[in-house]
PDB file of N, CA and C in Angstrom:
ATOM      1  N   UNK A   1     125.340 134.875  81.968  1.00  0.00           N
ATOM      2  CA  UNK A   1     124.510 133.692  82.091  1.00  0.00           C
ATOM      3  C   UNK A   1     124.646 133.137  83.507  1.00  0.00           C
ATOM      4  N   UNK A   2     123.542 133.142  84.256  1.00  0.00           N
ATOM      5  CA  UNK A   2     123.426 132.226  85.902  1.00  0.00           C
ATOM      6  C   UNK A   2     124.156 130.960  85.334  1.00  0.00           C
ATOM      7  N   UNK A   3     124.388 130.462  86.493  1.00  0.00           N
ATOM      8  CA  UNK A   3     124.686 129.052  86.448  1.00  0.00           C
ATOM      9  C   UNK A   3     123.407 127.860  86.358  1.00  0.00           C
ATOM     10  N   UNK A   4     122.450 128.207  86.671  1.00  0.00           N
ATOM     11  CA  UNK A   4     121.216 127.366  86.116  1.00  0.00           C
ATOM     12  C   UNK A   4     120.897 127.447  84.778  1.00  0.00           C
ATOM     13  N   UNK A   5     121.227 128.480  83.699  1.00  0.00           N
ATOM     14  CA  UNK A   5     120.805 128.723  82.332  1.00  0.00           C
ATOM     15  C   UNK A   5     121.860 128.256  81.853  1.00  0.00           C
ATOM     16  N   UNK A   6     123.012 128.158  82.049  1.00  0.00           N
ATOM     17  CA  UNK A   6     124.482 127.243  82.148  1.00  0.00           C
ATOM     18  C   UNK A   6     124.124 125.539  81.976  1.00  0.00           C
ATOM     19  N   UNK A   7     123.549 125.311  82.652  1.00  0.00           N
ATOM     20  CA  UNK A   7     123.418 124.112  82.974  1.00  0.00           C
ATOM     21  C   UNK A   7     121.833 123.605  82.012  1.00  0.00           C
ATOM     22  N   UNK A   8     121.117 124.409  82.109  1.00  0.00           N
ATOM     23  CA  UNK A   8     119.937 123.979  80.939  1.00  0.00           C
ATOM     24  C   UNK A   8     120.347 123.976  79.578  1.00  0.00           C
ATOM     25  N   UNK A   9     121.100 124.973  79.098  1.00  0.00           N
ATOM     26  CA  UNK A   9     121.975 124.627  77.964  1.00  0.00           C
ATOM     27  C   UNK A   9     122.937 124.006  77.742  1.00  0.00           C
ATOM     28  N   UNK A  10     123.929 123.598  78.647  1.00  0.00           N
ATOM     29  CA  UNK A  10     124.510 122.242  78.436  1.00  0.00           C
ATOM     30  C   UNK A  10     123.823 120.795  78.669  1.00  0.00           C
ATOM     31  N   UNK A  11     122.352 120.625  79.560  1.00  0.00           N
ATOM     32  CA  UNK A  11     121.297 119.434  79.252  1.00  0.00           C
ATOM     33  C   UNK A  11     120.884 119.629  77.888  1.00  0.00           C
ATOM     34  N   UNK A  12     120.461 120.771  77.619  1.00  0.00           N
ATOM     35  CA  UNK A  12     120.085 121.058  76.058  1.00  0.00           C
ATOM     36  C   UNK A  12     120.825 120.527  74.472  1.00  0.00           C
ATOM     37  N   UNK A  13     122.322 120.825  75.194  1.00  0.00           N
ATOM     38  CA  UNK A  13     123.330 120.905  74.276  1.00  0.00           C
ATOM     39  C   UNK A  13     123.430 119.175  73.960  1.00  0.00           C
ATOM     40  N   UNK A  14     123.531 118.191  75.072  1.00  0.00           N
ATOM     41  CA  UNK A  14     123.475 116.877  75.800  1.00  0.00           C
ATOM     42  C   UNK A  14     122.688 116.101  75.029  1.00  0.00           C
ATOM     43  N   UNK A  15     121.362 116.876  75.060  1.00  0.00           N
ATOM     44  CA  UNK A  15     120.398 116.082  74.451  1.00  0.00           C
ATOM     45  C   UNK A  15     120.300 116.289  73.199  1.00  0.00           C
ATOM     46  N   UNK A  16     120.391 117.238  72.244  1.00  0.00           N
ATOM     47  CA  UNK A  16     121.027 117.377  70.851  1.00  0.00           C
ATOM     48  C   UNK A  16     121.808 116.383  70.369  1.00  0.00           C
ATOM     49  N   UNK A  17     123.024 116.358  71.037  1.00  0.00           N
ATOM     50  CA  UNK A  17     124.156 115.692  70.216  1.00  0.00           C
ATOM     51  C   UNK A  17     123.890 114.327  70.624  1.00  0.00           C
ATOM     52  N   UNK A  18     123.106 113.674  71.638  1.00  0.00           N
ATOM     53  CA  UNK A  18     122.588 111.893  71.542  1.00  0.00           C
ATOM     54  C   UNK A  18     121.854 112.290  70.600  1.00  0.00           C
ATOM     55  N   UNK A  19     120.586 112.875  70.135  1.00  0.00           N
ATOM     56  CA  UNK A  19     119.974 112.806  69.176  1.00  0.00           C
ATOM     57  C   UNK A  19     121.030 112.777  67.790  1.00  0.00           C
ATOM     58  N   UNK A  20     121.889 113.551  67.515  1.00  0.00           N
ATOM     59  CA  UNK A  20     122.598 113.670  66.435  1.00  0.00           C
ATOM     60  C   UNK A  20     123.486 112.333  66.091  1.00  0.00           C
ATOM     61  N   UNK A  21     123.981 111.828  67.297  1.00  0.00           N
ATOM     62  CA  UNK A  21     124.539 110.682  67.231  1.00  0.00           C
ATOM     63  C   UNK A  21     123.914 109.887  66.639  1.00  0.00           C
ATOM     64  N   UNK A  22     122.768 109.350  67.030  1.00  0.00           N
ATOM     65  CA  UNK A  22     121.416 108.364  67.133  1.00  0.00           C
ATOM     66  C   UNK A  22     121.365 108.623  65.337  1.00  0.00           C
ATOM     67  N   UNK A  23     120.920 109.860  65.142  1.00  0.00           N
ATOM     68  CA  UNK A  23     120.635 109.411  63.818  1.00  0.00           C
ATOM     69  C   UNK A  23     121.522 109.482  62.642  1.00  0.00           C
ATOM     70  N   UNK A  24     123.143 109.709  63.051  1.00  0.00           N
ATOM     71  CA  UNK A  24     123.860 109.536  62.544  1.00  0.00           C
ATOM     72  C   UNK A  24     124.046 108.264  61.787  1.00  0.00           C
ATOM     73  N   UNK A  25     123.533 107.083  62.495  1.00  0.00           N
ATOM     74  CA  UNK A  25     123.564 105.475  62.507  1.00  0.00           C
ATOM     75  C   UNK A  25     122.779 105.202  61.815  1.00  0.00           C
ATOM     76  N   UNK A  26     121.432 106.093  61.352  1.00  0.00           N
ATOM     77  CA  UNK A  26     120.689 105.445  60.394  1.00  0.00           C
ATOM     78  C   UNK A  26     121.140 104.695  59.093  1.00  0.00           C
ATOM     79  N   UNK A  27     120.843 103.983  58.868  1.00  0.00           N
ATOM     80  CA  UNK A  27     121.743 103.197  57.059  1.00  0.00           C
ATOM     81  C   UNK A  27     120.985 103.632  55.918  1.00  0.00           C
ATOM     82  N   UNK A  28     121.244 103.942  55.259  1.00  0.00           N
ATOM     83  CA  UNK A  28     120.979 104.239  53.511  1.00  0.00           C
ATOM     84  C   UNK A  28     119.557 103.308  53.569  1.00  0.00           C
ATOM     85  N   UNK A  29     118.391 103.641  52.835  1.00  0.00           N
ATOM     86  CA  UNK A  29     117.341 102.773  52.419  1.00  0.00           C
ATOM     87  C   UNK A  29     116.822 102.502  53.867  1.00  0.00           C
ATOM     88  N   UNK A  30     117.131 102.918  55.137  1.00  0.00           N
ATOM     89  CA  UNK A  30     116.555 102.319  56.161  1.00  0.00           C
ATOM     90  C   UNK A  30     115.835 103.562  56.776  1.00  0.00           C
ATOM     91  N   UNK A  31     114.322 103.557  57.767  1.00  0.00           N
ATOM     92  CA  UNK A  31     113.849 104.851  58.358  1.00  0.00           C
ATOM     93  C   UNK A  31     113.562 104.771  59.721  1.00  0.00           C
ATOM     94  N   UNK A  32     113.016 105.574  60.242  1.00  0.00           N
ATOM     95  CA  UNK A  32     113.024 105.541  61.931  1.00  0.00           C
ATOM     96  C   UNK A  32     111.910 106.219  62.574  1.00  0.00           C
ATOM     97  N   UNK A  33     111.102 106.141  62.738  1.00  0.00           N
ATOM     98  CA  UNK A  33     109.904 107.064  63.441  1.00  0.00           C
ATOM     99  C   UNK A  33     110.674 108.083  64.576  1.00  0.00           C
ATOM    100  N   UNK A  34     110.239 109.270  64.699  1.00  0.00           N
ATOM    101  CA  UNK A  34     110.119 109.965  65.588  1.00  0.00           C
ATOM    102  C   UNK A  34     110.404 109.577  67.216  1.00  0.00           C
ATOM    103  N   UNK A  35     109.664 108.946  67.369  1.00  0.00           N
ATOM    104  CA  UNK A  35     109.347 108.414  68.738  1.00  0.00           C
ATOM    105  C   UNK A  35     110.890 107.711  68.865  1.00  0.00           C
ATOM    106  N   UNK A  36     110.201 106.517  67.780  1.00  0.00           N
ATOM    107  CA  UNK A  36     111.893 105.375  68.016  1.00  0.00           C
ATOM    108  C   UNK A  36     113.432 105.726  68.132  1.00  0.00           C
ATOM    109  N   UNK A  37     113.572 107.198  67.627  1.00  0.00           N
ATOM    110  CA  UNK A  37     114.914 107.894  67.330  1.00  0.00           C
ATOM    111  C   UNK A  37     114.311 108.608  68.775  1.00  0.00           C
ATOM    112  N   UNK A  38     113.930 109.106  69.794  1.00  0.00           N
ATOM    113  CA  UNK A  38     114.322 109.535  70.579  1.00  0.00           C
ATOM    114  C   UNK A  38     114.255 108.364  71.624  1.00  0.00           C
ATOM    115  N   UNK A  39     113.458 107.442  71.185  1.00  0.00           N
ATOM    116  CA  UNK A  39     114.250 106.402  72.746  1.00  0.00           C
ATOM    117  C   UNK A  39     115.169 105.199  72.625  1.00  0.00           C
ATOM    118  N   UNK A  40     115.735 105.088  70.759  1.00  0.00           N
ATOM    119  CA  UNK A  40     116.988 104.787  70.691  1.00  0.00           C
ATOM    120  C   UNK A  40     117.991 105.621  71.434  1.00  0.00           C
ATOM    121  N   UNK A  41     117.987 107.071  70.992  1.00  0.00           N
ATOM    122  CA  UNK A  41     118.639 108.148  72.167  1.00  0.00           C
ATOM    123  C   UNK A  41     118.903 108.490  73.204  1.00  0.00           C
ATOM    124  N   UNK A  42     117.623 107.264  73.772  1.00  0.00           N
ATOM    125  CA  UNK A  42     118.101 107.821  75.413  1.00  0.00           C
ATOM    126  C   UNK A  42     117.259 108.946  76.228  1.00  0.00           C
ATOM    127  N   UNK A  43     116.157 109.410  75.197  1.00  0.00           N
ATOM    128  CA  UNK A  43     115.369 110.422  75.370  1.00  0.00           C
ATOM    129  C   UNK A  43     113.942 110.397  75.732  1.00  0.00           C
ATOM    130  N   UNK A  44     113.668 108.970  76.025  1.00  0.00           N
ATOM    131  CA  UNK A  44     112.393 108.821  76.311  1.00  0.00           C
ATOM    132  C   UNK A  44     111.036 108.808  75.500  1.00  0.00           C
ATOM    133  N   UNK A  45     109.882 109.328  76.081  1.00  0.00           N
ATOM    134  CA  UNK A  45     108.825 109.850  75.217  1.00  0.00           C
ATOM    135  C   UNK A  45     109.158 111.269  74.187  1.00  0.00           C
ATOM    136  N   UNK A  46     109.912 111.730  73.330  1.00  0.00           N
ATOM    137  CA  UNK A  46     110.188 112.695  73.291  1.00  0.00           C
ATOM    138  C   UNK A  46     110.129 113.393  71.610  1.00  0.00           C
ATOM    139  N   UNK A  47     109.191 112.421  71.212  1.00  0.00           N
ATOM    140  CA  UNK A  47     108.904 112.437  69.604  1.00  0.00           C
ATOM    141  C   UNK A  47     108.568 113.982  69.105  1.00  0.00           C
ATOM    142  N   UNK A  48     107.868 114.793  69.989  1.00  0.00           N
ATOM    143  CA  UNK A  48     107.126 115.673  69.003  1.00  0.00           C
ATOM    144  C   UNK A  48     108.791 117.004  69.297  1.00  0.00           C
ATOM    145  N   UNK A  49     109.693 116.900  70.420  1.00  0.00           N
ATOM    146  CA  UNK A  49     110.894 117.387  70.579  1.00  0.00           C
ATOM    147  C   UNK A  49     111.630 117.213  69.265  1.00  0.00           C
ATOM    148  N   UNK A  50     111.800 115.805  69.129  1.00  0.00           N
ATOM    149  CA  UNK A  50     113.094 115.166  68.542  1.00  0.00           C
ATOM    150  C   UNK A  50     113.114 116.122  66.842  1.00  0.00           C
ATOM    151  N   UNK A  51     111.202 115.620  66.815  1.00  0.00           N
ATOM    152  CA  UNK A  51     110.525 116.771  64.637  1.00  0.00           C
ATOM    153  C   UNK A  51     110.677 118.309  65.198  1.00  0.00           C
ATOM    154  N   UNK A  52     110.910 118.904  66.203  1.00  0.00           N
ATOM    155  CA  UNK A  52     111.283 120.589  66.643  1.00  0.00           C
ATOM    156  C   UNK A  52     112.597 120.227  66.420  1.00  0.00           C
ATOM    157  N   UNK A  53     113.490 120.101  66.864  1.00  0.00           N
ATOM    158  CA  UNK A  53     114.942 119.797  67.131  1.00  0.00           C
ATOM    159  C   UNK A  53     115.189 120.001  65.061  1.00  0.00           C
ATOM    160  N   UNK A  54     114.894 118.518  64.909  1.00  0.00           N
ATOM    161  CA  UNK A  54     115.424 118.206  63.525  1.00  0.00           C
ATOM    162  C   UNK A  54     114.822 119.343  62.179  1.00  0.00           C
ATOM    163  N   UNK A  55     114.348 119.926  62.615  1.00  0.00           N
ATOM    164  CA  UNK A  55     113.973 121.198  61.862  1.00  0.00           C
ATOM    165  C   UNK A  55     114.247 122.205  61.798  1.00  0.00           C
ATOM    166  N   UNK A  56     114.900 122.592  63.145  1.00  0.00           N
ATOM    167  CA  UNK A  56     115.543 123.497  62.950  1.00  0.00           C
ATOM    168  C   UNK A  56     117.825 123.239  62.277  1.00  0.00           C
ATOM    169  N   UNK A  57     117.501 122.207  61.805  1.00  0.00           N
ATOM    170  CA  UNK A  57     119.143 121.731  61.591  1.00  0.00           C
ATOM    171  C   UNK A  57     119.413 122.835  60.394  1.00  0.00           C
ATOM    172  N   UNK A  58     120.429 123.164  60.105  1.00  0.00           N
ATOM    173  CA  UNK A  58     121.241 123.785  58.724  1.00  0.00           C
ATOM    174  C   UNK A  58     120.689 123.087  57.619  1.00  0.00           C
ATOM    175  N   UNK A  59     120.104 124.012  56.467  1.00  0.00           N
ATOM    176  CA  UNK A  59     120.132 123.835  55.377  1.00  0.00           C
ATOM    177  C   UNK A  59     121.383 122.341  54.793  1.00  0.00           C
ATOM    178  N   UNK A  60     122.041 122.574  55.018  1.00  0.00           N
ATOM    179  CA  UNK A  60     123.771 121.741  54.466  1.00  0.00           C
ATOM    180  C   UNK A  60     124.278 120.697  55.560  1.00  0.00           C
ATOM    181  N   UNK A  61     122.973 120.316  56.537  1.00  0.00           N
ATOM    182  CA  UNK A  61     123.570 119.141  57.325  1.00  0.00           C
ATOM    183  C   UNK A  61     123.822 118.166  56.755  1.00  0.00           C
ATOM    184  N   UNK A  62     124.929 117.402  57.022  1.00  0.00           N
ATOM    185  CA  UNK A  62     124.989 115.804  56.504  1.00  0.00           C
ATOM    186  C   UNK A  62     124.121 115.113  57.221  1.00  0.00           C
ATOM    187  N   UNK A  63     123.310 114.837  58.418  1.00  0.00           N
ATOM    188  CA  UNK A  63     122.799 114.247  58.774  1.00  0.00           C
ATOM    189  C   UNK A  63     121.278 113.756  58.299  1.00  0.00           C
ATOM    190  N   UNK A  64     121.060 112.205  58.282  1.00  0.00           N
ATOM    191  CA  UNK A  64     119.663 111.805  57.129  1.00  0.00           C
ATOM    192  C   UNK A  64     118.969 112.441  58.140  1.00  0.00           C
ATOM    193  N   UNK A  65     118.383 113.340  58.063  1.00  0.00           N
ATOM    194  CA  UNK A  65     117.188 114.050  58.630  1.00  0.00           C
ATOM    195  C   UNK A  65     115.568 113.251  57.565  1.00  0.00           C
ATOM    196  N   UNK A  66     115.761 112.624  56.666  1.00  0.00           N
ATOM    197  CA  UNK A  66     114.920 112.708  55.417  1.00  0.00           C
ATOM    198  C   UNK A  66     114.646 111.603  55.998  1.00  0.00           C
ATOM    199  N   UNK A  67     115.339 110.371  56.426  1.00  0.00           N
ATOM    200  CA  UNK A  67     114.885 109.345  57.064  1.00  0.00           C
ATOM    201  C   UNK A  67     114.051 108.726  58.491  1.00  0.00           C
ATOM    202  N   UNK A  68     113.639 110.068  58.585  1.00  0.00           N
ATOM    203  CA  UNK A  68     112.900 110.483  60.384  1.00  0.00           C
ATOM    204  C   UNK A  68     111.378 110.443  59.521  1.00  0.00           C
ATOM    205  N   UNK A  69     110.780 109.538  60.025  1.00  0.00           N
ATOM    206  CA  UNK A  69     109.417 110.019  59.884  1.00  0.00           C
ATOM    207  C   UNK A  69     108.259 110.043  60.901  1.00  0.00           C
ATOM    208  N   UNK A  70     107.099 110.056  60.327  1.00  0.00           N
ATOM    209  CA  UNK A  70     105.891 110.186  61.879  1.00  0.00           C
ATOM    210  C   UNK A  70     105.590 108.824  62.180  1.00  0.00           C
ATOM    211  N   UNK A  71     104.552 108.377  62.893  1.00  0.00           N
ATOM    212  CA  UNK A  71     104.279 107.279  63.718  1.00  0.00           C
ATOM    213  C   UNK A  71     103.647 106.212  62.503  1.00  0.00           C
ATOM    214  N   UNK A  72     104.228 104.827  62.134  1.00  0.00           N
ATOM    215  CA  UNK A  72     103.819 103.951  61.296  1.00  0.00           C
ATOM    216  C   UNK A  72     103.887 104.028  59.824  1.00  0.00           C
ATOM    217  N   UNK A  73     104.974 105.198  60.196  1.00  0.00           N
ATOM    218  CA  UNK A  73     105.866 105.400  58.434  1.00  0.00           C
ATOM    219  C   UNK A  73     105.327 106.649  57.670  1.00  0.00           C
ATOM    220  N   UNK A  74     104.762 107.638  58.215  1.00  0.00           N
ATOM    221  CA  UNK A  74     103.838 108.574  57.780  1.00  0.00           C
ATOM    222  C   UNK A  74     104.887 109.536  57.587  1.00  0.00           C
ATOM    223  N   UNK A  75     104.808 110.350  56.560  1.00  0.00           N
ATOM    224  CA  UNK A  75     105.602 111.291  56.029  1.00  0.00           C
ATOM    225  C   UNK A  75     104.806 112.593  56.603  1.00  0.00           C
ATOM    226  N   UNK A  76     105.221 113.120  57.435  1.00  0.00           N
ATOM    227  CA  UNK A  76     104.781 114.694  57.971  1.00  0.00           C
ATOM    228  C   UNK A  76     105.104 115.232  57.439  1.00  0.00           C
ATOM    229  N   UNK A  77     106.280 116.088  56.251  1.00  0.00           N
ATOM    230  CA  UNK A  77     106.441 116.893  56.113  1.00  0.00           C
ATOM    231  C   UNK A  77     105.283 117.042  54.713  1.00  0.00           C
ATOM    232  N   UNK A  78     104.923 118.263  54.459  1.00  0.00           N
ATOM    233  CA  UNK A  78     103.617 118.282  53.495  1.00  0.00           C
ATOM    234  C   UNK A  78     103.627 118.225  52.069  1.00  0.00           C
ATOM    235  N   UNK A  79     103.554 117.337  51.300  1.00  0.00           N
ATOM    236  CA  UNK A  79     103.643 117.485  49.684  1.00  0.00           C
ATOM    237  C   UNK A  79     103.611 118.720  49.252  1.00  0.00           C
ATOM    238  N   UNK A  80     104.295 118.792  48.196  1.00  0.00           N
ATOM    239  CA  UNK A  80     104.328 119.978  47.787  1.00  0.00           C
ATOM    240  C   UNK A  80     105.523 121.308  48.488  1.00  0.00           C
ATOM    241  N   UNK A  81     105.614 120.442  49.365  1.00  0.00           N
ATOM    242  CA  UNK A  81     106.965 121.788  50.255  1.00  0.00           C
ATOM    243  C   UNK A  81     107.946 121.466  50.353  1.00  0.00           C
ATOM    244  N   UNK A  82     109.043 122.349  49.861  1.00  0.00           N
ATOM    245  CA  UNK A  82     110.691 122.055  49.449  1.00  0.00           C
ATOM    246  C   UNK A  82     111.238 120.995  50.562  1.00  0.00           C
ATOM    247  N   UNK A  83     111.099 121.156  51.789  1.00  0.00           N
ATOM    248  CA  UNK A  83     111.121 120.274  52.580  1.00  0.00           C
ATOM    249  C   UNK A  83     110.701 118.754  52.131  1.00  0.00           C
ATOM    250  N   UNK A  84     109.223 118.641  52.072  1.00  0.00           N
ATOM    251  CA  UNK A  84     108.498 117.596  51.746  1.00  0.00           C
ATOM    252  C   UNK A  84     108.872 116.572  50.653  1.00  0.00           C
ATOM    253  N   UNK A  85     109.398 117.607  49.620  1.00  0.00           N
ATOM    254  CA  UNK A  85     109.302 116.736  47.975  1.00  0.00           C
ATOM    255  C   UNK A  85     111.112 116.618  48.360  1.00  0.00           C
ATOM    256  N   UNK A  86     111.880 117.381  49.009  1.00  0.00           N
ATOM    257  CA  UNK A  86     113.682 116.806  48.985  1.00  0.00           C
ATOM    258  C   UNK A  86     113.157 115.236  50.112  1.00  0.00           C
ATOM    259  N   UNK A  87     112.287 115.439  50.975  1.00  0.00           N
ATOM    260  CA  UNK A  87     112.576 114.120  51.658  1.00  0.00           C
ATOM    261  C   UNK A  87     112.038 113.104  50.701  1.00  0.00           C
ATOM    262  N   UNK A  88     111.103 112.841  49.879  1.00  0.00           N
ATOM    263  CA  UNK A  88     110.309 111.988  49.470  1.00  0.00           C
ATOM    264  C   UNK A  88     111.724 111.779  48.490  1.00  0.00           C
ATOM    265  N   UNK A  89     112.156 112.351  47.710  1.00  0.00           N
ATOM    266  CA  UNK A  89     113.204 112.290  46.554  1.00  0.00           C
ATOM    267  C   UNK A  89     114.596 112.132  46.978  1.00  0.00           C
ATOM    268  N   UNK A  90     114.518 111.997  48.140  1.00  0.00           N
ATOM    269  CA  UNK A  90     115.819 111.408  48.979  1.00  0.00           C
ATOM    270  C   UNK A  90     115.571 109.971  49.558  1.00  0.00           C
ATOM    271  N   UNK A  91     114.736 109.850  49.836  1.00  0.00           N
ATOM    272  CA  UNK A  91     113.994 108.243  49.997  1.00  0.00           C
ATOM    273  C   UNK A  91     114.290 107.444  48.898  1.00  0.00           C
ATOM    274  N   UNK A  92     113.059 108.209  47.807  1.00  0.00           N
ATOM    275  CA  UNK A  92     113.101 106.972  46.604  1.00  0.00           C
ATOM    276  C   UNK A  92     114.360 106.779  45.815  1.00  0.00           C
ATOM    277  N   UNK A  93     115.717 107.826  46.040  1.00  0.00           N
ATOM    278  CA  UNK A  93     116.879 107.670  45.581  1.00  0.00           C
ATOM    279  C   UNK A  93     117.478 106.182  46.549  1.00  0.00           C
ATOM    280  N   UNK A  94     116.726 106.227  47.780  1.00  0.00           N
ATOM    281  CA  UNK A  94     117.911 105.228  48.622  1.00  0.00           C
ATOM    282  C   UNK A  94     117.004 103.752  48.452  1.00  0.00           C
ATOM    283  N   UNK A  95     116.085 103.797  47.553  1.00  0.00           N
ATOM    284  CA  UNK A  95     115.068 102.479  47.131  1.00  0.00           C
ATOM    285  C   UNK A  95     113.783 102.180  47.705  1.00  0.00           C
ATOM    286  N   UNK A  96     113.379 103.492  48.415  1.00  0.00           N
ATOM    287  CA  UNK A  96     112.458 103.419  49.473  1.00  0.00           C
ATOM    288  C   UNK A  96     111.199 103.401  49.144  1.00  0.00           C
ATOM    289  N   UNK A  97     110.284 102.623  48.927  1.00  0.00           N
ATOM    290  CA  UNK A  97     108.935 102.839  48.409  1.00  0.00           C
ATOM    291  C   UNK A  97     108.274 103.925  49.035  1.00  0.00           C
ATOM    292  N   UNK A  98     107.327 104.918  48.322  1.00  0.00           N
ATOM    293  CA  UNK A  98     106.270 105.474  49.247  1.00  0.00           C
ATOM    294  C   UNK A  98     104.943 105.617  48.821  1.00  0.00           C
ATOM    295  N   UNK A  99     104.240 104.770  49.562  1.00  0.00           N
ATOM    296  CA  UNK A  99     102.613 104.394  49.094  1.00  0.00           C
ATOM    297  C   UNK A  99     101.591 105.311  50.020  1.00  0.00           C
ATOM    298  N   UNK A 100     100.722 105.976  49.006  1.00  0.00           N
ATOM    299  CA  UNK A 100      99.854 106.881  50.018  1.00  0.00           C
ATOM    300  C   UNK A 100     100.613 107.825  51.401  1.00  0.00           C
ATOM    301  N   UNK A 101     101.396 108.210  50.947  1.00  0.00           N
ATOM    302  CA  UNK A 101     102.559 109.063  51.856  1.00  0.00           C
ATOM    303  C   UNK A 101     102.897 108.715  52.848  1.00  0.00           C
ATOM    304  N   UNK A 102     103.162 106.981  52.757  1.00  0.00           N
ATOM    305  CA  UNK A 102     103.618 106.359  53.945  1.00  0.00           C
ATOM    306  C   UNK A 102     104.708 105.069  53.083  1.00  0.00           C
ATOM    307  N   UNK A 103     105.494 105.359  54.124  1.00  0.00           N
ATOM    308  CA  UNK A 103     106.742 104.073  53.710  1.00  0.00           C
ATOM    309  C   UNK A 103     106.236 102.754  54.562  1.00  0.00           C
ATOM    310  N   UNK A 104     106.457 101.363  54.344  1.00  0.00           N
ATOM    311  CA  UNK A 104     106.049 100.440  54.733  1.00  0.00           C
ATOM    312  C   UNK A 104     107.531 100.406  55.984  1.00  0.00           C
ATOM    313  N   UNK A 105     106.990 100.126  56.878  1.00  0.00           N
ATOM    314  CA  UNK A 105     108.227 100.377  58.352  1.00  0.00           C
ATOM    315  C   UNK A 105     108.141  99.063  58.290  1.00  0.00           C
ATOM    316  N   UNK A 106     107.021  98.077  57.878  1.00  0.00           N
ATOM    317  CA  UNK A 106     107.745  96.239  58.133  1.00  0.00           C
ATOM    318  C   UNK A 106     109.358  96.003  57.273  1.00  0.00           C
ATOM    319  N   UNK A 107     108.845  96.732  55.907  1.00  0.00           N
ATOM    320  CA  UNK A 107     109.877  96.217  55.263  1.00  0.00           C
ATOM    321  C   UNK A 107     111.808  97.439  54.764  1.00  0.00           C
ATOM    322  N   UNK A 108     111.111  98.470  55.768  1.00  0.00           N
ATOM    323  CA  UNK A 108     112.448  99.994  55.860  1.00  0.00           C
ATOM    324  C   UNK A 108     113.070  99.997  56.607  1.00  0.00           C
ATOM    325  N   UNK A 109     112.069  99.902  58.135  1.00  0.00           N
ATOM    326  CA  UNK A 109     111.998 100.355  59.270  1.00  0.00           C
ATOM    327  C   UNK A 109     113.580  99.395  60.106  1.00  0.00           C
ATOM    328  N   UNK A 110     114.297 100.686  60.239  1.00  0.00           N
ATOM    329  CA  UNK A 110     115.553 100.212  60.954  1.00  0.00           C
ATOM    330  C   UNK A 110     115.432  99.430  62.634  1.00  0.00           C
ATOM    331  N   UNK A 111     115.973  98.560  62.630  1.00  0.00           N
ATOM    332  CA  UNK A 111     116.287  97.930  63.848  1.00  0.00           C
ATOM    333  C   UNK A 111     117.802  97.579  64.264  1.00  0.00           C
ATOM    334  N   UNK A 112     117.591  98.553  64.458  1.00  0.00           N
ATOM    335  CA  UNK A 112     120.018  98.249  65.219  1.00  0.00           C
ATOM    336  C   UNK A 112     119.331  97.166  66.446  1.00  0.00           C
ATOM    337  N   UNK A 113     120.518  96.303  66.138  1.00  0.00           N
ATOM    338  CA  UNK A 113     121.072  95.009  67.162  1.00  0.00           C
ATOM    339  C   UNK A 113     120.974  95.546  68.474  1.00  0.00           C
ATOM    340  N   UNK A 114     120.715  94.673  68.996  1.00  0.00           N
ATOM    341  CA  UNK A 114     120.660  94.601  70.355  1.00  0.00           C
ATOM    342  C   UNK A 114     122.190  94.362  71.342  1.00  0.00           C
ATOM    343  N   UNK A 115     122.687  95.404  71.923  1.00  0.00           N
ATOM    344  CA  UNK A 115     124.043  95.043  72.201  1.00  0.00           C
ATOM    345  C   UNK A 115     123.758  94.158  73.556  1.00  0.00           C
ATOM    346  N   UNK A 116     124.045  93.371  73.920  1.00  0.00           N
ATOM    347  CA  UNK A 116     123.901  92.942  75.412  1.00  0.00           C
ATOM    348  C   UNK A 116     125.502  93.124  76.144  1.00  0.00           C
ATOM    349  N   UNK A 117     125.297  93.743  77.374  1.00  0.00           N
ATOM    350  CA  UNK A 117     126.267  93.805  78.004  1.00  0.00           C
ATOM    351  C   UNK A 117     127.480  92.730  77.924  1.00  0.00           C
TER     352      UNK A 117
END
């Protein structure tokens, strides 16, 4: 491995594990858009990355992957697909309404505190 492919995979590696962190913090019953979990992260514009990334995780991650959704509470993954129906049934276990395949983000939608220096 060059030392530039060295270094793109440890930015790579970098930007993974803030993402992993980030949504480590999610709380039970609470969700996070796409977008918002990568610039809680530190990652910028980087939404359509963050749903590549989180898809490819292990079958057996602990991490709420189920609590990531699309823009204004929209459930991307597709009814009907093992994917789709474990997230929806991992939701409504944590009290989560889902109306017309969208969760209401006024009343889910996580907001971590604001730390001020």
């Amino acid at each position: 491995m060059t030392d530039s492919n060295a270094e793109t995979e440890s930015a790579a590696q970098i930007r993974r594990t803030a993402l992993y962190l980030t949504l480590a913090q999610v709380p039970e019953g609470k969700v996070v858009s796409y977008g918002q979990l990568a610039e809680l992260a530190g990652l910028g514009r980087a939404a359509r990355w963050v749903g590549r990334t989180l898809s490819q995780l292990p079958g057996d991650t602990k991490l709420p992957w189920h609590r990531v959704l699309g823009a204004g509470g929209r459930i991307s993954l597709p009814v009907g697909s093992p994917s789709g129906d474990e997230q929806r049934a991992r939701l409504r276990m944590e009290g989560i309404s889902i109306l017309n395949n969208r969760v209401d983000i006024q009343r889910h939608g996580w907001r971590p505190v604001e730390h001020s220096g």
